[in-house]
N, C-alpha and C. Protein backbone atom coordinates (compact mmCIF):
# COMPACT_ATOMS: atom_id res chain seq x y z
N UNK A 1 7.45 -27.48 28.13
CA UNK A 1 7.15 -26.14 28.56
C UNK A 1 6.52 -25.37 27.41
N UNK A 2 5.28 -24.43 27.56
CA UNK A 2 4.96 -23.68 26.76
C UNK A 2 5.71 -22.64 26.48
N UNK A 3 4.55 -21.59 25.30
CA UNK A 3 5.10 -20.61 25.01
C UNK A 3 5.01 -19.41 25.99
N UNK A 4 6.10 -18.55 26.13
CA UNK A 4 5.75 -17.61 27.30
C UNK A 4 4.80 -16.41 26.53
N UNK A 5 4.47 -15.63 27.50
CA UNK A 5 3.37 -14.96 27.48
C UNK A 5 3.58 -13.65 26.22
N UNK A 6 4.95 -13.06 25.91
CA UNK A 6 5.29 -12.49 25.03
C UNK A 6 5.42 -13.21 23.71
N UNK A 7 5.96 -14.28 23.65
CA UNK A 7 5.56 -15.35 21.61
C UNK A 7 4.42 -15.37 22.03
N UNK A 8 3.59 -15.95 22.93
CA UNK A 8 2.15 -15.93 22.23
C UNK A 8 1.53 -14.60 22.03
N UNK A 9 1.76 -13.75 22.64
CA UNK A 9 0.92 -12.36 21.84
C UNK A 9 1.46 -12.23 20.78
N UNK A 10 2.96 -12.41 20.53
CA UNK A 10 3.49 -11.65 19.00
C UNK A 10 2.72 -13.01 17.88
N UNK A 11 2.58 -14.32 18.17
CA UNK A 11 2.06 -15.46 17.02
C UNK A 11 0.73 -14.76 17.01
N UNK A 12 0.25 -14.65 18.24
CA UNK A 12 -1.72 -14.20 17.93
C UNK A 12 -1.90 -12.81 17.31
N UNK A 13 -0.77 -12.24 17.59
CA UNK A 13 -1.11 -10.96 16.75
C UNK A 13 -0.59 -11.35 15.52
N UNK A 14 0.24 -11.60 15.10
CA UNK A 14 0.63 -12.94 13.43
C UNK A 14 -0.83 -13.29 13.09
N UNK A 15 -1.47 -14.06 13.87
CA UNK A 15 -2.85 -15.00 13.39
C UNK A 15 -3.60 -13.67 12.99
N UNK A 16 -3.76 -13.09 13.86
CA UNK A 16 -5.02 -12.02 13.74
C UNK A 16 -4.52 -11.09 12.47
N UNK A 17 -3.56 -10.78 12.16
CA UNK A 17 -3.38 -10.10 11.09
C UNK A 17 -3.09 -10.36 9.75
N UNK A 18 -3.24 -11.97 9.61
CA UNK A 18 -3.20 -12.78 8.38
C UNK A 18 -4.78 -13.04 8.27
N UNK A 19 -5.88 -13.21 9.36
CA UNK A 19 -7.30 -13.88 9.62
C UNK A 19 -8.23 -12.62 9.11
N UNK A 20 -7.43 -11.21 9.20
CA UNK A 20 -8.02 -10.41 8.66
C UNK A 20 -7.41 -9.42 7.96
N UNK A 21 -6.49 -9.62 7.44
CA UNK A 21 -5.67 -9.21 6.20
C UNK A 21 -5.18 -7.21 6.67
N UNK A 22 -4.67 -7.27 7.90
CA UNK A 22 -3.92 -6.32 8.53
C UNK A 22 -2.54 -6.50 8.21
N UNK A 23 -2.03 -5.14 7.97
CA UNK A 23 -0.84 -5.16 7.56
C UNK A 23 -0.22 -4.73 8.80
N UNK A 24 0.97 -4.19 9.19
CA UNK A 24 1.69 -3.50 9.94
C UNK A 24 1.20 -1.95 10.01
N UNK A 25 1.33 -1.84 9.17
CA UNK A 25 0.84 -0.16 8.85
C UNK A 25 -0.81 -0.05 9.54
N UNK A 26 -1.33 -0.81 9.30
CA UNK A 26 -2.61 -1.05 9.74
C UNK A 26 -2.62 -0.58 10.83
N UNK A 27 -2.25 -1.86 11.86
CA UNK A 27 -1.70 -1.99 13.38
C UNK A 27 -0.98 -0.56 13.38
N UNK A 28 -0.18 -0.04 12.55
CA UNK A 28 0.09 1.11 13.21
C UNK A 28 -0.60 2.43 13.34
N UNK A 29 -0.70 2.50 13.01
CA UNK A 29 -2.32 3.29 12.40
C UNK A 29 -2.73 3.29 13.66
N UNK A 30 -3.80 1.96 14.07
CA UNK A 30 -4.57 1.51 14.96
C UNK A 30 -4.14 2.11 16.55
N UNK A 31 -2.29 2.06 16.41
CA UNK A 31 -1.87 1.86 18.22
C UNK A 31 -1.19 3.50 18.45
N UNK A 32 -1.10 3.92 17.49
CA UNK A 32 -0.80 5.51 17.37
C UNK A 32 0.73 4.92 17.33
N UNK A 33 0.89 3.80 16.57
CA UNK A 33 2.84 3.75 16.61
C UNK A 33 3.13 4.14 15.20
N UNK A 34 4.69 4.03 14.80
CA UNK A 34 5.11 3.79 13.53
C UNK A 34 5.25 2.48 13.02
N UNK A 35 5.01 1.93 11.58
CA UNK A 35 5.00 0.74 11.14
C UNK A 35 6.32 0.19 12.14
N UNK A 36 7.51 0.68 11.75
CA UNK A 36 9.22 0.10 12.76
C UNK A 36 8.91 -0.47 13.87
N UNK A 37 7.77 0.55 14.67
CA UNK A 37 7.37 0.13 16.45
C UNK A 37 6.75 -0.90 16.19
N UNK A 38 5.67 -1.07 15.64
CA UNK A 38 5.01 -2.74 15.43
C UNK A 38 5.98 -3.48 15.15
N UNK A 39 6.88 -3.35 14.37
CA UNK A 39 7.96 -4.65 13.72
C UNK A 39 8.24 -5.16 14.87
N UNK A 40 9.32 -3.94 15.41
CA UNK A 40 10.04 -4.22 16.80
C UNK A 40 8.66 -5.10 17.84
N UNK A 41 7.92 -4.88 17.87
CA UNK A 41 6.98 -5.33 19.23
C UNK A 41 6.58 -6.93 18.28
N UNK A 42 6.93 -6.87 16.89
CA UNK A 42 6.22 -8.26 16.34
C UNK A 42 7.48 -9.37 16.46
N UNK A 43 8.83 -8.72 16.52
CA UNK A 43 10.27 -9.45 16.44
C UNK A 43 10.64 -9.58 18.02
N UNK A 44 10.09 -9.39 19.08
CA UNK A 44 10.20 -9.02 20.34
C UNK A 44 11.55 -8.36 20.43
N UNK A 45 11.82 -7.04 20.08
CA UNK A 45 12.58 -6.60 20.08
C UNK A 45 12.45 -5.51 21.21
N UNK A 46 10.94 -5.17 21.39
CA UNK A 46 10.78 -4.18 22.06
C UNK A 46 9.06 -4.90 22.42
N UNK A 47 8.93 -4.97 23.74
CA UNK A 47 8.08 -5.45 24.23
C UNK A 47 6.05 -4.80 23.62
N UNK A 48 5.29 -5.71 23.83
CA UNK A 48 3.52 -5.05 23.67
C UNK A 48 3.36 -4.69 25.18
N UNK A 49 2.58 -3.44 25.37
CA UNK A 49 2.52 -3.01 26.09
C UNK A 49 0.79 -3.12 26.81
N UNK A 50 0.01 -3.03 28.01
CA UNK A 50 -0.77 -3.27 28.49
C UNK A 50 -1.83 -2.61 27.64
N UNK A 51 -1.48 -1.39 27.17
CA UNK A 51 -2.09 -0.17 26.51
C UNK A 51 -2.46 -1.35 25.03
N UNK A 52 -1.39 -1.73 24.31
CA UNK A 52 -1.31 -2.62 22.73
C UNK A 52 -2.13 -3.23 23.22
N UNK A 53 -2.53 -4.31 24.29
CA UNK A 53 -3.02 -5.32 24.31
C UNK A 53 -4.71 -4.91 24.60
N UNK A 54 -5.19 -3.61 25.22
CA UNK A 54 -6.61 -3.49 25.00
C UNK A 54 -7.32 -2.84 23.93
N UNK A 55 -6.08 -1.64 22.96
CA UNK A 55 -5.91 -1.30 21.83
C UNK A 55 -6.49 -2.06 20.63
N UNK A 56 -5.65 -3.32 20.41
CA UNK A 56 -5.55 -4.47 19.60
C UNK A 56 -7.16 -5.32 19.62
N UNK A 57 -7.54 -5.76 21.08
CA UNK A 57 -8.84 -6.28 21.67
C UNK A 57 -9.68 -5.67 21.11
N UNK A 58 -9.80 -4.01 21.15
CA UNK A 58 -10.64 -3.25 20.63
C UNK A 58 -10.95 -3.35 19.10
N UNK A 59 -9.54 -3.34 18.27
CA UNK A 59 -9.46 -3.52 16.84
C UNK A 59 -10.29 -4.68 16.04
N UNK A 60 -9.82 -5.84 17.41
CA UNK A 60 -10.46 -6.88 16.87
C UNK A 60 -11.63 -7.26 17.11
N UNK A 61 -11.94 -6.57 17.86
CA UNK A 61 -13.74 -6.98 18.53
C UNK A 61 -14.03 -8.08 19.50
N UNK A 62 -12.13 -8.75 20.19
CA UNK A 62 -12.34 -9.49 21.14
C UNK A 62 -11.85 -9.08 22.54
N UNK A 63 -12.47 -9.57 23.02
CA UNK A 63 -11.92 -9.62 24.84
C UNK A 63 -10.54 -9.42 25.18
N UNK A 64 -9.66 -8.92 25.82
CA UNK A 64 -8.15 -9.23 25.69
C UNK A 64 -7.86 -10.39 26.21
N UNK A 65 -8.62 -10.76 27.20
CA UNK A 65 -8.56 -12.18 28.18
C UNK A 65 -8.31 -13.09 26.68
N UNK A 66 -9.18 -13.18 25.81
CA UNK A 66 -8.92 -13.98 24.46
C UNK A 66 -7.78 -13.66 23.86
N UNK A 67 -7.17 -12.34 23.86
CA UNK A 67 -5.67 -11.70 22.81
C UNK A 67 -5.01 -12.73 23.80
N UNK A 68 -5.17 -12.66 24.70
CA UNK A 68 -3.95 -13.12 25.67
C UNK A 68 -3.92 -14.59 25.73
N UNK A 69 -5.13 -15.31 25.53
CA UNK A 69 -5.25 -16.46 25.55
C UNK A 69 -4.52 -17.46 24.56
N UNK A 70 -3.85 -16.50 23.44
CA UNK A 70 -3.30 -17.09 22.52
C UNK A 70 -3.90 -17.17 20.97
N UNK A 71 -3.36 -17.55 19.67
CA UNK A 71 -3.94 -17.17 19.18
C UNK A 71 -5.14 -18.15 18.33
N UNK A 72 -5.45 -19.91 18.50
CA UNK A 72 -6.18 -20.12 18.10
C UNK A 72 -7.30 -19.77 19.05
N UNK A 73 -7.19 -19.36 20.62
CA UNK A 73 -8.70 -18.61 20.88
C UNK A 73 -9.04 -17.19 20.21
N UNK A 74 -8.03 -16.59 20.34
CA UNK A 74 -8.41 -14.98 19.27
C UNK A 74 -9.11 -15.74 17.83
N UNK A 75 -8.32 -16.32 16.75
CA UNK A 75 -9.18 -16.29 15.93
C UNK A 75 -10.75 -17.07 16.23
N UNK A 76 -10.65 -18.10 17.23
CA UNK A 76 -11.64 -18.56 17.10
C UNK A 76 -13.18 -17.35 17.89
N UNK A 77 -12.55 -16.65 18.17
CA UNK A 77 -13.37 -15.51 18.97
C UNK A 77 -13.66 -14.32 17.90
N UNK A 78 -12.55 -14.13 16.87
CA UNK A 78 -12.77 -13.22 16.36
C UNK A 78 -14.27 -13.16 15.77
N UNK A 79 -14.73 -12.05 15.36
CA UNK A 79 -16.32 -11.64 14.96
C UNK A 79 -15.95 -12.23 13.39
N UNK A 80 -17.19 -12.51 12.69
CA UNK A 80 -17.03 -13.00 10.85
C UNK A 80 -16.79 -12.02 10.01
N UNK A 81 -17.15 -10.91 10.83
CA UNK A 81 -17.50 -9.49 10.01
C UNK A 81 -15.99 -9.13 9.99
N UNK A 82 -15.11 -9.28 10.52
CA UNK A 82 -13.58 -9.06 11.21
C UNK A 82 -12.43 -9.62 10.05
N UNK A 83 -13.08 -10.93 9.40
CA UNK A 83 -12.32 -11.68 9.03
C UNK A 83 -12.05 -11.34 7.45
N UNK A 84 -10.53 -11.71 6.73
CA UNK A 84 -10.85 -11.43 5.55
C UNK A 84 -11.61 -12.23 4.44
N UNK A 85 -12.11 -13.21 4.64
CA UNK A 85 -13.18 -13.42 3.71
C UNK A 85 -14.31 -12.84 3.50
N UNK A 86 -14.54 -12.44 4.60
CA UNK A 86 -15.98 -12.09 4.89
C UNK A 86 -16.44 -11.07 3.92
N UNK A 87 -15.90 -9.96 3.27
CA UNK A 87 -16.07 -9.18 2.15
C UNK A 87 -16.58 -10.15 0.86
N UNK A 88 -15.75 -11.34 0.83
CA UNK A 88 -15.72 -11.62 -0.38
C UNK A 88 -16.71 -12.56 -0.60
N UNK A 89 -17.20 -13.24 0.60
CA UNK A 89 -18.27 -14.43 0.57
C UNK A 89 -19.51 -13.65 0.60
N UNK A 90 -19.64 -12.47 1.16
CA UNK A 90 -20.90 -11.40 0.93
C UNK A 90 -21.22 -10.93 -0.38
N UNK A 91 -20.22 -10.64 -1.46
CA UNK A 91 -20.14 -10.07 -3.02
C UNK A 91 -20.36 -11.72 -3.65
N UNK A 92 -20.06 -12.79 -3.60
CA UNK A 92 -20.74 -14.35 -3.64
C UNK A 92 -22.18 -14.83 -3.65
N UNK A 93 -22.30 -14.27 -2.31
CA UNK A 93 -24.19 -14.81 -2.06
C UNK A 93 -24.95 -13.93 -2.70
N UNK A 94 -24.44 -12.67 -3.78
CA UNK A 94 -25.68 -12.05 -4.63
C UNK A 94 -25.89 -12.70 -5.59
């Protein structure tokens, strides 16, 4: 049996915020929550809400159909510009 539909948003939101070096605070920032409310929604303590999940899509520059899909399709969807290397391989190629 897979993962149900709540671990895989909280791992893909894990992926997505290690793939582009988002903190909590970030995400909170982003969803109009407090850093605590992300914890809770990252520990499933307190559920992501329909609102988080097109919020988040938006943040990341993907589809939610992809947030939802789990998270090696999010990163593999995510944009390059999104990602945290991408700063650093640009300051490289001068």
């Amino acid at each position: 049996m897979g993962l149900g539909l709540e671990e895989s948003l909280r791992l893909t939101v894990a992926a997505l915020m290690q793939a582009t070096g988002d903190s909590q605070r970030v995400i909170a920032a982003v969803l109009g929550l407090t850093q605590t409310q992300v914890s809770r929604r990252q520990s499933g303590a307190t559920s992501w809400t329909l609102r988080d999940v097109d919020v988040l899509a938006g943040h990341y520059g993907i589809a939610a159909l992809d947030l939802l899909a789990g998270p090696t399709r999010a990163c593999e969807t995510l944009p390059a510009a999104r990602r945290r290397n991408a700063n650093a391989e640009k300051g490289m190629a001068r």
